[in-house]
Protein backbone atom coordinates (compact mmCIF):
# COMPACT_ATOMS: atom_id res chain seq x y z
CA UNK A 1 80.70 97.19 84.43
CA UNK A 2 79.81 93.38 85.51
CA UNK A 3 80.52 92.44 88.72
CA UNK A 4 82.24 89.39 89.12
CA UNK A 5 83.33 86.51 91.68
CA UNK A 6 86.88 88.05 91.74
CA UNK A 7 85.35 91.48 92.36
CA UNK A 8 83.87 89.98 95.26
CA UNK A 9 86.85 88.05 96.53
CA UNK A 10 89.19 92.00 96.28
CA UNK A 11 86.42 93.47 98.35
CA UNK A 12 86.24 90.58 101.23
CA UNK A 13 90.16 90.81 101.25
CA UNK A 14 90.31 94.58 101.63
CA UNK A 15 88.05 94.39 104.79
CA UNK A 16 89.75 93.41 108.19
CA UNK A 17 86.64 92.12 110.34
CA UNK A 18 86.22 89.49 112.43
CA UNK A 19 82.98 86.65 110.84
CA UNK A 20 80.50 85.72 112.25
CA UNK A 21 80.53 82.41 111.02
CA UNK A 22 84.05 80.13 111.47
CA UNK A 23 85.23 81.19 114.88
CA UNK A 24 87.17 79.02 117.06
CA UNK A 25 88.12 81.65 119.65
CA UNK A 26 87.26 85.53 118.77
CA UNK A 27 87.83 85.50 114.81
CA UNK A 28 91.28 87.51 114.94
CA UNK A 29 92.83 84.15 112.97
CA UNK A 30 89.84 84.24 110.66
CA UNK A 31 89.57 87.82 110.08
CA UNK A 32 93.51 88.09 108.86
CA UNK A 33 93.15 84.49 107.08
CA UNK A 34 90.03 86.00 104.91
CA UNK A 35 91.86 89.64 104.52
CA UNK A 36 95.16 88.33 102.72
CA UNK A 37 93.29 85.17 101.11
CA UNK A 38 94.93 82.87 103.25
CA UNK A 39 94.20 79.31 104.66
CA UNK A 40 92.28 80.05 108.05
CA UNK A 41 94.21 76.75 109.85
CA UNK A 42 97.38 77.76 108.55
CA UNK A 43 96.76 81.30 110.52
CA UNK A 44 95.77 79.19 113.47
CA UNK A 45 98.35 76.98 113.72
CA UNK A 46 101.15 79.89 112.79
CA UNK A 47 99.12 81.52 116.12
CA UNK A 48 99.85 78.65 117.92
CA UNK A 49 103.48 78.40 117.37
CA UNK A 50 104.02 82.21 117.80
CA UNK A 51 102.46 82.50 121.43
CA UNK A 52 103.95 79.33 122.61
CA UNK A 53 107.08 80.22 121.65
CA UNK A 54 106.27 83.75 121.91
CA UNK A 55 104.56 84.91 124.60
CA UNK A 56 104.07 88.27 123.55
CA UNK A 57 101.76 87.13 120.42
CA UNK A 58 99.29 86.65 123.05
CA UNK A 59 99.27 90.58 124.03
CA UNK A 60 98.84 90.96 119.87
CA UNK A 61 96.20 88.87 119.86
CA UNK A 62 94.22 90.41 122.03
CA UNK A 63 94.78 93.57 121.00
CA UNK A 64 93.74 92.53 117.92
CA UNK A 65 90.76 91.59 119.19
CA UNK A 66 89.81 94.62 120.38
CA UNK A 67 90.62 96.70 117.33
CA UNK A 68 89.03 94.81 114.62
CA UNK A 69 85.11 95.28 114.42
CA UNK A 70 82.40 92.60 114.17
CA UNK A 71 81.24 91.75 110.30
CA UNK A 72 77.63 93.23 110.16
């Protein structure tokens, strides 16, 4: 079976990492963003909002952090 660009795209989205490439801070916004197929800046600014307003995000974040691995 042929391997296409939307077999590529299923197997980016079914791997939580943080990139390499594209970090503003760790890559916890990125990581999630590329995971669900998501706009990276709407991640960000929904980050934002949620530790401002929610100062326990921050402790998620973090955490977060932590957990997911480095891409390779």
């Amino acid at each position: 079976m042929r391997r296409g660009r939307t077999t590529s795209r299923m197997e980016n989205m079914n791997a939580l990492m943080r990139p390499r490439q594209g970090r503003l801070i760790a890559g916890v916004c990125a990581a999630v963003a590329n995971r669900f197929g998501w706009n990276v800046t709407l991640v960000r600014v929904l980050t934002v909002i949620a530790v401002v307003f929610f100062g326990l995000s921050l402790w998620a974040y973090i955490l977060l952090w932590i957990l997911i691995p480095n891409e390779l």
